[in-house]
PDB file of N, CA and C in Angstrom:
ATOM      1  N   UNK A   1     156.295-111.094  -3.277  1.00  0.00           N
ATOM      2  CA  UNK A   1     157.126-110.164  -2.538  1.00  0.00           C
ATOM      3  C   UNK A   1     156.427-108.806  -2.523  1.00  0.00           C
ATOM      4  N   UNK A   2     156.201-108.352  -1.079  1.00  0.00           N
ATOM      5  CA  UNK A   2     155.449-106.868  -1.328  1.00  0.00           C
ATOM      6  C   UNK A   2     156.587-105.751  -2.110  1.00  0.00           C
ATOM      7  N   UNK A   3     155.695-105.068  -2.432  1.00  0.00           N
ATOM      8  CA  UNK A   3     156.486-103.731  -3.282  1.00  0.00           C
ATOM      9  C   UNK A   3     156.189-102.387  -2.422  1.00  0.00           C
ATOM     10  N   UNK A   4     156.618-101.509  -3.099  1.00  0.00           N
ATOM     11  CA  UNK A   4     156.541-100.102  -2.147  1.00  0.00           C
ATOM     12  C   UNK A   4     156.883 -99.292  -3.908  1.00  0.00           C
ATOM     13  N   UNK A   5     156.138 -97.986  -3.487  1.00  0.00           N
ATOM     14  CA  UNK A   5     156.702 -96.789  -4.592  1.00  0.00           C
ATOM     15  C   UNK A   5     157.570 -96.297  -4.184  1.00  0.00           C
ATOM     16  N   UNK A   6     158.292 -95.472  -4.887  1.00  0.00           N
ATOM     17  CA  UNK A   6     159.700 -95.450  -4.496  1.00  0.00           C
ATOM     18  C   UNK A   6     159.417 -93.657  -4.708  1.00  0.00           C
ATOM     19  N   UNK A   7     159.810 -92.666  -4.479  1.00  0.00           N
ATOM     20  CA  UNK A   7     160.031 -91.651  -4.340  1.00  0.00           C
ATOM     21  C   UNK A   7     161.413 -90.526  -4.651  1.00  0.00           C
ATOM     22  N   UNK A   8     162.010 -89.950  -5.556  1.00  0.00           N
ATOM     23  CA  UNK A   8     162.936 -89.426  -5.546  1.00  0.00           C
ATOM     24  C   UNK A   8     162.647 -88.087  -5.825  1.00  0.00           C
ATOM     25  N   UNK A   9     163.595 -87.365  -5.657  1.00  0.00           N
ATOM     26  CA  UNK A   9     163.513 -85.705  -5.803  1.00  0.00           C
ATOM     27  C   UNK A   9     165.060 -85.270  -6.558  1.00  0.00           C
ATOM     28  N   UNK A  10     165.567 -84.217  -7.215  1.00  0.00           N
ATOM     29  CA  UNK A  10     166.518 -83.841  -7.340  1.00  0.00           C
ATOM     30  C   UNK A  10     167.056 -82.860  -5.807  1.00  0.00           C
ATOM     31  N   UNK A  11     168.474 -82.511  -6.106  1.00  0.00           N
ATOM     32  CA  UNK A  11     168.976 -82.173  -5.024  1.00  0.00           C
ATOM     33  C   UNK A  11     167.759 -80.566  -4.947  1.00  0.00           C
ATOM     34  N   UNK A  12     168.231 -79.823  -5.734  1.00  0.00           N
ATOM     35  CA  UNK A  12     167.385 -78.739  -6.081  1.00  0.00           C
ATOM     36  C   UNK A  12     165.804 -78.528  -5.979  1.00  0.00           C
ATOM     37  N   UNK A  13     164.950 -80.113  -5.432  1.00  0.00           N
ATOM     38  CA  UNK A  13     164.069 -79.496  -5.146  1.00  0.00           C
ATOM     39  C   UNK A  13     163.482 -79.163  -3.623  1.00  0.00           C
ATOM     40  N   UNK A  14     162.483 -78.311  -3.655  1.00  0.00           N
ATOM     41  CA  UNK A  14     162.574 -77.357  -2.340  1.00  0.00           C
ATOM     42  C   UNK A  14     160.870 -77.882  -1.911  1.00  0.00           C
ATOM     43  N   UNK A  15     160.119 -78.400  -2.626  1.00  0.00           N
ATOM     44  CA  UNK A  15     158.664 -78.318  -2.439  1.00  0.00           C
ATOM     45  C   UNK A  15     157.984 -80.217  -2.589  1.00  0.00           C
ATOM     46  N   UNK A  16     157.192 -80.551  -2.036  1.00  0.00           N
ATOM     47  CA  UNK A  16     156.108 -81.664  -2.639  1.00  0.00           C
ATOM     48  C   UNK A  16     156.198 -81.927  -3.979  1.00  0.00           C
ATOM     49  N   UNK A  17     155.864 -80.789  -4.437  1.00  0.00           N
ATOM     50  CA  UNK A  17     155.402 -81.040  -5.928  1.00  0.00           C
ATOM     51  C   UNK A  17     156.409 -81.241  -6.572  1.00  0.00           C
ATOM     52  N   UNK A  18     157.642 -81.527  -6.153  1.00  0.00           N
ATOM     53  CA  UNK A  18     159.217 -82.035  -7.132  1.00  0.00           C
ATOM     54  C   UNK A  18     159.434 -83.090  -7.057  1.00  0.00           C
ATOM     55  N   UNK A  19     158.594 -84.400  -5.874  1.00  0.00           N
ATOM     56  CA  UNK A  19     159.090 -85.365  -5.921  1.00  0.00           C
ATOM     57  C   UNK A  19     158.394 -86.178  -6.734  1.00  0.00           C
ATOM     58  N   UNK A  20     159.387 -87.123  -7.385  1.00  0.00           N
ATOM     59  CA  UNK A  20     158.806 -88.185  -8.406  1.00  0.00           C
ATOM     60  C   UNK A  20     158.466 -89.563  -7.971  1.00  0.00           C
ATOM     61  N   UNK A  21     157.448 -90.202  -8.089  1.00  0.00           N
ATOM     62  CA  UNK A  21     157.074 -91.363  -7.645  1.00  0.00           C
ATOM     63  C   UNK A  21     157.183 -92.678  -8.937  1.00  0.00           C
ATOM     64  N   UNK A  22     157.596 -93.031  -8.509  1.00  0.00           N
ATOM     65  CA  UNK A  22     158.047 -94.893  -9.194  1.00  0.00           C
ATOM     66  C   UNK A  22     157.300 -95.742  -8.196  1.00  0.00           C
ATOM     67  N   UNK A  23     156.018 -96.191  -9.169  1.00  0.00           N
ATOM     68  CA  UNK A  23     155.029 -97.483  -8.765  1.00  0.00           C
ATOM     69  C   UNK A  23     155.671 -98.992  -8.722  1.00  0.00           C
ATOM     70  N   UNK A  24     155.459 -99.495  -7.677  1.00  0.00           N
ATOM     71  CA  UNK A  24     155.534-100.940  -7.706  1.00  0.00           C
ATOM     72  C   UNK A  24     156.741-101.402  -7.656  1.00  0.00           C
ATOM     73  N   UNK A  25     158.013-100.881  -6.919  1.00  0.00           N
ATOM     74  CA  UNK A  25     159.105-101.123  -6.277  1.00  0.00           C
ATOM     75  C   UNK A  25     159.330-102.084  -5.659  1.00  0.00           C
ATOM     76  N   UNK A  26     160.787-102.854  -5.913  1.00  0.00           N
ATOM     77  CA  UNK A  26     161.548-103.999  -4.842  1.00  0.00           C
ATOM     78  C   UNK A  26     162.414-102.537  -4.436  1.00  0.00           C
ATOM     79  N   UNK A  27     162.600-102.657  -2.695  1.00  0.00           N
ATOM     80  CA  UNK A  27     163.549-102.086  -1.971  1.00  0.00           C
ATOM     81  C   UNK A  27     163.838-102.349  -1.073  1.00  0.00           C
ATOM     82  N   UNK A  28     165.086-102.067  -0.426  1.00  0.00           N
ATOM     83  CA  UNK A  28     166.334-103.093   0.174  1.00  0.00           C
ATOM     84  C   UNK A  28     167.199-102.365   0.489  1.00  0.00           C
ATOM     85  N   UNK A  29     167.690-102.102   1.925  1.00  0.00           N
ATOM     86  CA  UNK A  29     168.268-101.226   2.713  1.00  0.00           C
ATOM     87  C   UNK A  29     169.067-102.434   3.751  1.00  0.00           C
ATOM     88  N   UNK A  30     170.928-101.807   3.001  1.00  0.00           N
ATOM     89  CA  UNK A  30     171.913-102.460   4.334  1.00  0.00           C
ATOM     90  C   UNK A  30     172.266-101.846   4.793  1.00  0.00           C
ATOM     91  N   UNK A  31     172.648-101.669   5.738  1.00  0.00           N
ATOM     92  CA  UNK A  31     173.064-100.508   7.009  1.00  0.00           C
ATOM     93  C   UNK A  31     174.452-101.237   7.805  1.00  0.00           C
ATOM     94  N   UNK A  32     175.369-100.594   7.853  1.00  0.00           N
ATOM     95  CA  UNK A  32     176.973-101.121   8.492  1.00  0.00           C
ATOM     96  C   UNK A  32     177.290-100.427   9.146  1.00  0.00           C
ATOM     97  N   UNK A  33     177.561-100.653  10.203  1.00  0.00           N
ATOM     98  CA  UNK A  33     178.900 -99.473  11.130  1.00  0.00           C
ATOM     99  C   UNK A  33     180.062 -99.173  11.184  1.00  0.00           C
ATOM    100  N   UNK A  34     180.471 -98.356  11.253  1.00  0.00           N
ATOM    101  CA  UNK A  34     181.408 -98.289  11.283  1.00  0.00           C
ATOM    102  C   UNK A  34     182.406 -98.628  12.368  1.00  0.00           C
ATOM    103  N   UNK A  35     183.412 -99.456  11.754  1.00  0.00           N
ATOM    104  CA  UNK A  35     184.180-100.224  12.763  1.00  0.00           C
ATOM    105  C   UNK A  35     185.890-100.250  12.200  1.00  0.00           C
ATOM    106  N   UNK A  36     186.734 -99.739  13.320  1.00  0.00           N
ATOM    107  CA  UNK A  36     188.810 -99.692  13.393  1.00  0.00           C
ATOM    108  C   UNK A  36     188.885-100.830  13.675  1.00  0.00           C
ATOM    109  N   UNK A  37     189.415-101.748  13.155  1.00  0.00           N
ATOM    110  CA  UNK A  37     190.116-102.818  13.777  1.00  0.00           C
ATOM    111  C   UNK A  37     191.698-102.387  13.989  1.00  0.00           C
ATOM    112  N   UNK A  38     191.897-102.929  15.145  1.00  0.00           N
ATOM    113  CA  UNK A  38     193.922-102.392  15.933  1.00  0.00           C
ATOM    114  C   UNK A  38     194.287-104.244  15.596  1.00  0.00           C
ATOM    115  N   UNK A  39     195.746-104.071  14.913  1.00  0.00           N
ATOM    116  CA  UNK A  39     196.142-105.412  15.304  1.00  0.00           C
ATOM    117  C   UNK A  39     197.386-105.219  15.534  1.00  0.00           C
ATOM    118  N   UNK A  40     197.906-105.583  17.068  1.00  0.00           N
ATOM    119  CA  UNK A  40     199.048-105.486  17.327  1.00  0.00           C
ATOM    120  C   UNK A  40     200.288-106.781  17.191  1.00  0.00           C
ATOM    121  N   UNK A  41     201.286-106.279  16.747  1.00  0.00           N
ATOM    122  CA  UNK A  41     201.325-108.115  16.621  1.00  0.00           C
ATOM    123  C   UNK A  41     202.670-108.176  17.698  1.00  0.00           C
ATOM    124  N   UNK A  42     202.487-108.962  18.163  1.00  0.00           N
ATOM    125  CA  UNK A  42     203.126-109.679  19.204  1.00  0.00           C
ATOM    126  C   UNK A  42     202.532-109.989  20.398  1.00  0.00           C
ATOM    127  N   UNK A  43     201.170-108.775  19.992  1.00  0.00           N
ATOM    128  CA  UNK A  43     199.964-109.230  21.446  1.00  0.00           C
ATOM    129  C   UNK A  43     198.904-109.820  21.396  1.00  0.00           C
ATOM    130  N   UNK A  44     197.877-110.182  22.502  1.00  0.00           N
ATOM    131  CA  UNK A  44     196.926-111.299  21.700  1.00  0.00           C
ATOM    132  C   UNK A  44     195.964-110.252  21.688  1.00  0.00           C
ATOM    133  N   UNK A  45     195.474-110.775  20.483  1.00  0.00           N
ATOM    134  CA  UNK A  45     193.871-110.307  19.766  1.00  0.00           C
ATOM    135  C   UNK A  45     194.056-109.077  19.280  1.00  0.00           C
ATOM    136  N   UNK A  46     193.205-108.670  18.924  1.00  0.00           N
ATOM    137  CA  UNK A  46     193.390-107.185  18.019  1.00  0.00           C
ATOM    138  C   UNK A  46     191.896-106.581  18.848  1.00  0.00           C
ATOM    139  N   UNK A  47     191.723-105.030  19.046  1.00  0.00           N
ATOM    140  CA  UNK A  47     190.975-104.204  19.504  1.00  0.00           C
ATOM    141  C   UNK A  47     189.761-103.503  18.414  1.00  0.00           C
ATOM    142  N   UNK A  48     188.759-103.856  18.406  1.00  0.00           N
ATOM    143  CA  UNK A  48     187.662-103.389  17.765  1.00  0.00           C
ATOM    144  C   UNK A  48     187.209-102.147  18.123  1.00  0.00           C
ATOM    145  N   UNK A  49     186.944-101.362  17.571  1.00  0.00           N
ATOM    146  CA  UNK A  49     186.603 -99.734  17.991  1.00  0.00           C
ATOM    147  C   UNK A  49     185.205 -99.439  17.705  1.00  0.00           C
ATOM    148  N   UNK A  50     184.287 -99.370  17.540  1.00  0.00           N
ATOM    149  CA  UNK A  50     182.791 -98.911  16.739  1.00  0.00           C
ATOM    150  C   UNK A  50     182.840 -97.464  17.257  1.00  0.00           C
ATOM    151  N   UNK A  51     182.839 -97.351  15.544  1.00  0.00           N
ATOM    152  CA  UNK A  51     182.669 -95.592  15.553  1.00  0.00           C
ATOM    153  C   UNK A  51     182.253 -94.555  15.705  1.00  0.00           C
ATOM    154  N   UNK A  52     180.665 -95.702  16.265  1.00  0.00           N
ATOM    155  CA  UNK A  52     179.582 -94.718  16.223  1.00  0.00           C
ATOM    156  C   UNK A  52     178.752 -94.136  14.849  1.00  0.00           C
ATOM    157  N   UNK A  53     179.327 -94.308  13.346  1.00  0.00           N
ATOM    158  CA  UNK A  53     178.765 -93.891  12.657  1.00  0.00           C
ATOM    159  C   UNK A  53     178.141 -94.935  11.589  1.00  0.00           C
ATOM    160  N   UNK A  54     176.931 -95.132  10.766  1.00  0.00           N
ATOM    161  CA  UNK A  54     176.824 -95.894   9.630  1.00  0.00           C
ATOM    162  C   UNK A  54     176.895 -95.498   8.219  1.00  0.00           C
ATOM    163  N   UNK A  55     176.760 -96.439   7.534  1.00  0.00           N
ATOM    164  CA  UNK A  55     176.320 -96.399   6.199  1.00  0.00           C
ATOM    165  C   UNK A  55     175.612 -97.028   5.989  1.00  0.00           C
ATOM    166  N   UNK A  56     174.519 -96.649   4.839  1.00  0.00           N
ATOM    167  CA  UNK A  56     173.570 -97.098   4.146  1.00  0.00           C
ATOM    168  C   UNK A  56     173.485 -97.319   2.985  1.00  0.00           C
ATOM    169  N   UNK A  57     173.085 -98.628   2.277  1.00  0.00           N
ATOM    170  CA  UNK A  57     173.474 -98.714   0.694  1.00  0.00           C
ATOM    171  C   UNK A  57     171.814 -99.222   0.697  1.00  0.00           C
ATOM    172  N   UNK A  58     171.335 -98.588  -0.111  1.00  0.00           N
ATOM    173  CA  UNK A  58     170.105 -98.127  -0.419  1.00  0.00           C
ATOM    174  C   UNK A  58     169.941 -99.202  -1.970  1.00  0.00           C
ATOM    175  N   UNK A  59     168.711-100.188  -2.597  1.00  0.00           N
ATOM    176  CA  UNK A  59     168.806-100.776  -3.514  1.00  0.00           C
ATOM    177  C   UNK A  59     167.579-100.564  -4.004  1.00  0.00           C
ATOM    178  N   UNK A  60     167.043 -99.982  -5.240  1.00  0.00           N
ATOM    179  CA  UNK A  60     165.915 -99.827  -5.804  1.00  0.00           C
ATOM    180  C   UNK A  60     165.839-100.766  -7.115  1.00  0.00           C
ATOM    181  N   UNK A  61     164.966-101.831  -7.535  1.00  0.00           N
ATOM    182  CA  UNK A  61     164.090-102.397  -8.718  1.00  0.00           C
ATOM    183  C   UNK A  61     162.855-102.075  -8.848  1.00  0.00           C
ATOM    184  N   UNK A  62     162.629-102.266 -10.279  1.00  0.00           N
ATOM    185  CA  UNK A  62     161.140-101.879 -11.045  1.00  0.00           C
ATOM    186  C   UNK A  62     161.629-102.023 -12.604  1.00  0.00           C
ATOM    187  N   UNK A  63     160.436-101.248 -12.858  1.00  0.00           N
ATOM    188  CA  UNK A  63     160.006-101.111 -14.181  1.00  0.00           C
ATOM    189  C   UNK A  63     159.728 -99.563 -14.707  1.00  0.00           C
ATOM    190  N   UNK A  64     160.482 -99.147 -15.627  1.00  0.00           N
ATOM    191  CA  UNK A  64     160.289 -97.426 -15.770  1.00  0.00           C
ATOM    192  C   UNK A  64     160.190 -97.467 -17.429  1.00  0.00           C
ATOM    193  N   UNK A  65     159.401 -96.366 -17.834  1.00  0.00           N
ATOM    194  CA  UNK A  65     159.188 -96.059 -19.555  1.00  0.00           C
ATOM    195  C   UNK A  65     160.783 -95.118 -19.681  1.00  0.00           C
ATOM    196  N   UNK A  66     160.401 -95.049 -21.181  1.00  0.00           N
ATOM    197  CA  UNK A  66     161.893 -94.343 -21.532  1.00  0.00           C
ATOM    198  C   UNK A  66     161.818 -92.688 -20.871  1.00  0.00           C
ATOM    199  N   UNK A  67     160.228 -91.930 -21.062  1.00  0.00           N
ATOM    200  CA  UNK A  67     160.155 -90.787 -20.703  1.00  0.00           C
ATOM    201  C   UNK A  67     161.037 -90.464 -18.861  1.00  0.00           C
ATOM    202  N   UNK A  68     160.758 -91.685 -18.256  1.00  0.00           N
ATOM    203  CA  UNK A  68     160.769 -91.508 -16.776  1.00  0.00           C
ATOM    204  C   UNK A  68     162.053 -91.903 -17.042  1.00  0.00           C
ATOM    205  N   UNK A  69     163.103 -92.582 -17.517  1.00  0.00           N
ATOM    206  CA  UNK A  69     164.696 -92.607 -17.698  1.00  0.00           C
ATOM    207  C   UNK A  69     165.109 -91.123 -18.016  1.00  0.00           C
ATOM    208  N   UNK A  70     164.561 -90.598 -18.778  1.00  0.00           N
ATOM    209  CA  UNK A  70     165.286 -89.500 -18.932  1.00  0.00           C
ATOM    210  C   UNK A  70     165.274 -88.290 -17.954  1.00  0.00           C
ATOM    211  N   UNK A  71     164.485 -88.408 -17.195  1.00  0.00           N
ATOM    212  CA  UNK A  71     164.142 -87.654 -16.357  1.00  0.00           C
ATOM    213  C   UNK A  71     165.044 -88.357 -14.654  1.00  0.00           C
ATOM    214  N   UNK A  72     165.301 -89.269 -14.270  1.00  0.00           N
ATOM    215  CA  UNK A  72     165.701 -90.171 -13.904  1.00  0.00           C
ATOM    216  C   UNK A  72     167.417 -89.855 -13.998  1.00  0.00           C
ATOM    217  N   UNK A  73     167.958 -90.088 -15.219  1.00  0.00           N
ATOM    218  CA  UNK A  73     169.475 -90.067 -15.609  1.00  0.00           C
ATOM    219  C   UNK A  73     169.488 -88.658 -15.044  1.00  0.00           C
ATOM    220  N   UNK A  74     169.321 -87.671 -16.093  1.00  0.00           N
ATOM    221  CA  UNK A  74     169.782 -85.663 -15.207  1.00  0.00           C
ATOM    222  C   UNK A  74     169.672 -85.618 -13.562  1.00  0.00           C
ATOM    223  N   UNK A  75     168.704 -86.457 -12.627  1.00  0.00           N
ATOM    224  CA  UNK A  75     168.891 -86.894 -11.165  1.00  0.00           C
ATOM    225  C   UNK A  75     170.495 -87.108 -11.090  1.00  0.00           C
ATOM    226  N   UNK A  76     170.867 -88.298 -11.620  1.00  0.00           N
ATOM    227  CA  UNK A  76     172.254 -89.022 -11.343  1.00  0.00           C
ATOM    228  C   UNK A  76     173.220 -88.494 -11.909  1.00  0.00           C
ATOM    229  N   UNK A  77     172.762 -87.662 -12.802  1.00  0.00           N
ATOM    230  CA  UNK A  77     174.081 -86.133 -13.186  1.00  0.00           C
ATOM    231  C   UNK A  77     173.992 -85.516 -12.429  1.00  0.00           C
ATOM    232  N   UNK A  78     173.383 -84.780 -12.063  1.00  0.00           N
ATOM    233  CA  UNK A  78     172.730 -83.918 -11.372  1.00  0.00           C
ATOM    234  C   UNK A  78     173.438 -83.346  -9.830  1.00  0.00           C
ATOM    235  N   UNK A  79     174.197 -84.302  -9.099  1.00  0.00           N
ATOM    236  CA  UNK A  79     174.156 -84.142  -7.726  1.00  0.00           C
ATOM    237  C   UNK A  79     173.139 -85.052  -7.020  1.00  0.00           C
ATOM    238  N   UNK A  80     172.986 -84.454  -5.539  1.00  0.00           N
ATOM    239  CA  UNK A  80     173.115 -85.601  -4.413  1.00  0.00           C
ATOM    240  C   UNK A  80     171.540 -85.044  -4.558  1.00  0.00           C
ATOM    241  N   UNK A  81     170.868 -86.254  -4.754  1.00  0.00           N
ATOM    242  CA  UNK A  81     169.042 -86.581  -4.667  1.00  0.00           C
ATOM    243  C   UNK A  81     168.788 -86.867  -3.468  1.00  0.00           C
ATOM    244  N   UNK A  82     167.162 -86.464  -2.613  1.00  0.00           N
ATOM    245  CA  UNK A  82     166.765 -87.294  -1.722  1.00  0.00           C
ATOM    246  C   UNK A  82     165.832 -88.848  -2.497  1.00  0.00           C
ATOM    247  N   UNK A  83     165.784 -89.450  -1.551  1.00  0.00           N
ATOM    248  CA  UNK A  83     164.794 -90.575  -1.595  1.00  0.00           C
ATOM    249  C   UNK A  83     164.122 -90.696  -0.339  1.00  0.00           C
ATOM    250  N   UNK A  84     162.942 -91.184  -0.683  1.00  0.00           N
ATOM    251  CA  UNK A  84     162.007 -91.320   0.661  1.00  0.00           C
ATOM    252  C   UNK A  84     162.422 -92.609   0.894  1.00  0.00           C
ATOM    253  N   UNK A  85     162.726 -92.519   2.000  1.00  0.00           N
ATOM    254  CA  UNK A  85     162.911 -94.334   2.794  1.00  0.00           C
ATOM    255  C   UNK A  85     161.993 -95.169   3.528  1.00  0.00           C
ATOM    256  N   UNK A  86     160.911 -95.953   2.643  1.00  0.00           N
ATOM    257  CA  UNK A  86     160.086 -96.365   3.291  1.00  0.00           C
ATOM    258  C   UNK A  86     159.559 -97.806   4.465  1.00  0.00           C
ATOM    259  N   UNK A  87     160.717 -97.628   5.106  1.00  0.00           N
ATOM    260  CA  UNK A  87     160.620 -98.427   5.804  1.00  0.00           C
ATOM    261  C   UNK A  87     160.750 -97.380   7.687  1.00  0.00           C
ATOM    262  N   UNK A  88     161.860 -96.396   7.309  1.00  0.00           N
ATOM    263  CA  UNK A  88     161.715 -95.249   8.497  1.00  0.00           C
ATOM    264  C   UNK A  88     161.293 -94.231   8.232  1.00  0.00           C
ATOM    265  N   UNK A  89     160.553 -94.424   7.171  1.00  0.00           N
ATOM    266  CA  UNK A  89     159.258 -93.171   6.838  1.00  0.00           C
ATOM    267  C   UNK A  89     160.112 -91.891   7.229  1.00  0.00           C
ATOM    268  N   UNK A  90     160.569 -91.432   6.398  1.00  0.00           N
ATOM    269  CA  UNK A  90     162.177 -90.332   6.991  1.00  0.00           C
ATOM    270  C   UNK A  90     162.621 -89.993   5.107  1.00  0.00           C
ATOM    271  N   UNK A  91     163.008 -89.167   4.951  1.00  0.00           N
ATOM    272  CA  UNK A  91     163.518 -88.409   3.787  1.00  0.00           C
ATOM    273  C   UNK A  91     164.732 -88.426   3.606  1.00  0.00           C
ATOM    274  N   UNK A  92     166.152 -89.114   3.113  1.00  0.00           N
ATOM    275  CA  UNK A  92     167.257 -89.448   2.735  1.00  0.00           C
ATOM    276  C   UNK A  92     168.028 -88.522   1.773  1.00  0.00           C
ATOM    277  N   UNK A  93     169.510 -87.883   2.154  1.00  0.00           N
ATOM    278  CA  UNK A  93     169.947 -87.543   1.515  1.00  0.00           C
ATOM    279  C   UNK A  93     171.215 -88.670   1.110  1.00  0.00           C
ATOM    280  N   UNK A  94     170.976 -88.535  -0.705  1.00  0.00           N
ATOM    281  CA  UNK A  94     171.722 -90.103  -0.632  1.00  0.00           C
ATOM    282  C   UNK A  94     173.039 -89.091  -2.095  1.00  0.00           C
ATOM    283  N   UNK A  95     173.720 -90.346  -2.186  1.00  0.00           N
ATOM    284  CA  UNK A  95     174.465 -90.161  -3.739  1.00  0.00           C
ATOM    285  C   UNK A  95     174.077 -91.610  -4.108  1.00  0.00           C
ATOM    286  N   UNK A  96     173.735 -91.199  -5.764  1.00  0.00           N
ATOM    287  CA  UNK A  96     173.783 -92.463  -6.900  1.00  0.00           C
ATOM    288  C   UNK A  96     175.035 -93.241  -6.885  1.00  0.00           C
ATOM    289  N   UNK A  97     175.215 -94.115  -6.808  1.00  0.00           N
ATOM    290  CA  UNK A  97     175.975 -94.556  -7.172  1.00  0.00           C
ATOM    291  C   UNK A  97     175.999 -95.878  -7.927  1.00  0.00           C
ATOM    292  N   UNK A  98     175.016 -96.270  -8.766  1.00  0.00           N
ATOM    293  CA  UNK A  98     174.697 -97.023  -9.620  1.00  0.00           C
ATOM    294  C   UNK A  98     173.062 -97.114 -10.484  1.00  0.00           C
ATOM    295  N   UNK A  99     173.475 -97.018 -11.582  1.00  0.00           N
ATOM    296  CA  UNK A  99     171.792 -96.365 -12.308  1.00  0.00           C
ATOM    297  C   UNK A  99     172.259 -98.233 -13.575  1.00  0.00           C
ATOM    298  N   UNK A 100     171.449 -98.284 -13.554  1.00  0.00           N
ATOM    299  CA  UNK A 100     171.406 -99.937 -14.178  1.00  0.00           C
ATOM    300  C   UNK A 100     170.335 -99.568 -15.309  1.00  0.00           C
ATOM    301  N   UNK A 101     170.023 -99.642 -16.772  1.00  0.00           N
ATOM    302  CA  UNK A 101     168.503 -99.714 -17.121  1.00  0.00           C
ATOM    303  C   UNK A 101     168.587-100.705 -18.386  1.00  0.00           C
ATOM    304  N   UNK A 102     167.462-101.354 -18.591  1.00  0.00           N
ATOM    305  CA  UNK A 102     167.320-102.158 -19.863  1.00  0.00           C
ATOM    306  C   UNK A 102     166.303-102.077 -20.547  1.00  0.00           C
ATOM    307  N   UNK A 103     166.813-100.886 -21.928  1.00  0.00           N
ATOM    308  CA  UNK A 103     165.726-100.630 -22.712  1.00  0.00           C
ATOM    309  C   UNK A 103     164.501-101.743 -22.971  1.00  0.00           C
ATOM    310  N   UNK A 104     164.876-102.682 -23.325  1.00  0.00           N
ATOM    311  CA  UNK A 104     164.065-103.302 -24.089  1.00  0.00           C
ATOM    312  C   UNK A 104     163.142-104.131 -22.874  1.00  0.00           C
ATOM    313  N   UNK A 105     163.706-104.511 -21.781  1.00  0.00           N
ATOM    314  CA  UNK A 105     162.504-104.942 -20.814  1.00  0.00           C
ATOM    315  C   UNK A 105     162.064-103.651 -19.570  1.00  0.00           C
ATOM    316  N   UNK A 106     162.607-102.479 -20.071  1.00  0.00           N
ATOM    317  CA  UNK A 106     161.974-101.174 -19.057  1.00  0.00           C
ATOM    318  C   UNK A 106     162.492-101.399 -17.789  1.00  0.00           C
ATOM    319  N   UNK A 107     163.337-102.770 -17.484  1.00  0.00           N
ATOM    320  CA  UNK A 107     163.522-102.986 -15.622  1.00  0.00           C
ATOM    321  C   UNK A 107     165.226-101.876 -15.591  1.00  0.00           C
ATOM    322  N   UNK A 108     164.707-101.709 -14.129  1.00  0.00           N
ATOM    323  CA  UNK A 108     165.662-100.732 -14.026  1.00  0.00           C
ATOM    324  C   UNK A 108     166.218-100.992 -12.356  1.00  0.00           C
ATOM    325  N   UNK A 109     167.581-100.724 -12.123  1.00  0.00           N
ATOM    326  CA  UNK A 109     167.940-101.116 -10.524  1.00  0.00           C
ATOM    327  C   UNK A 109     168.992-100.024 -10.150  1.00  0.00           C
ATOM    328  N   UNK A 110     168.451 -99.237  -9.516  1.00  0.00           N
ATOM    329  CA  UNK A 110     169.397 -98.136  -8.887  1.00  0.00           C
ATOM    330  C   UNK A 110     170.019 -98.524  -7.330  1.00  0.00           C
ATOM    331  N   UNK A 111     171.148 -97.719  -7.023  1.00  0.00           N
ATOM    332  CA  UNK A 111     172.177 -98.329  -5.864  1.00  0.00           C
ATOM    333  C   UNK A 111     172.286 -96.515  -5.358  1.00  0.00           C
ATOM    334  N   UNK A 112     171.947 -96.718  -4.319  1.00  0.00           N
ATOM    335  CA  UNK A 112     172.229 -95.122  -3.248  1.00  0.00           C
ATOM    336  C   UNK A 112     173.330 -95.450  -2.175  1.00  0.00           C
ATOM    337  N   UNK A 113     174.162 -94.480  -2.121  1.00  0.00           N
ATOM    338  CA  UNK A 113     174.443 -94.277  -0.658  1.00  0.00           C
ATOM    339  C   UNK A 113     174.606 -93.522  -0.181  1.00  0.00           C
ATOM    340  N   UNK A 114     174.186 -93.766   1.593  1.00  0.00           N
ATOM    341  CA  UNK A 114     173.951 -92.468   2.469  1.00  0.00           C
ATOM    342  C   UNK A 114     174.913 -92.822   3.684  1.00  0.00           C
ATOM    343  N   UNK A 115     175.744 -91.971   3.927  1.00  0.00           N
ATOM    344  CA  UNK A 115     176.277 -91.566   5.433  1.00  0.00           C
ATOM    345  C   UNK A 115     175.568 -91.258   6.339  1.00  0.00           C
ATOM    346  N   UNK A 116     175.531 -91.239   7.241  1.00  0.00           N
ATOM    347  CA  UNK A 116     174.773 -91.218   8.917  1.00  0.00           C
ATOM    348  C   UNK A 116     175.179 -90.712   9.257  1.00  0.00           C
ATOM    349  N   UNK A 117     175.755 -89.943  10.068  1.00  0.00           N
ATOM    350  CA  UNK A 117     176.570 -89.016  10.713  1.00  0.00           C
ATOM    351  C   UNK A 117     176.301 -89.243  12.383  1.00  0.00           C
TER     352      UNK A 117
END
């Protein structure tokens, strides 16, 4: 399975030199629209609306040392991080919303999500 480095920044940083790179990444991007369903009842079928807007749930695996966890966790305290998204080569403003880690085998699986507007 190809890999990709993965890229994050805190919300706070302003420059290149803030973003952190994670070698040798699994990543995995679902994207949904947003969609009203109408159900009227006594009439037939119900009316689908598309909202025009998505979401993105963003999925990062690897392998990280304890130094790069700690640095890593204050991100997911922290407020809303970018991530580089390398598949639309484009810069993401996301929220954590799941930090996974296992000391003893270093693998680690983070969960983002981003609104579209």
């Amino acid at each position: 399975m190809p890999t990709h480095d993965f890229f994050i920044r805190p919300a706070s940083g302003t420059s290149s030199s803030d973003w952190i790179r994670l070698e040798k990444c699994d990543f995995s991007v679902s994207i949904s629209r947003r969609i009203t369903r109408t159900v009227v009842h006594g009439g037939e079928g119900d009316d689908l609306i598309d909202e025009g807007a998505e979401s993105a749930l963003y999925t990062i695996s690897g392998e990280m040392d304890l130094a790069m966890y700690k640095t890593i966790i204050s991100m997911f305290r922290a407020g809303q991080p970018y991530i580089h998204d390398p598949f639309e080569e484009r810069d993401v403003k996301v929220v954590f919303s799941k930090f996974d880690y296992d000391g003893t085998t270093t693998e680690f699986s983070f969960e983002f999500m981003e609104d579209i507007v």
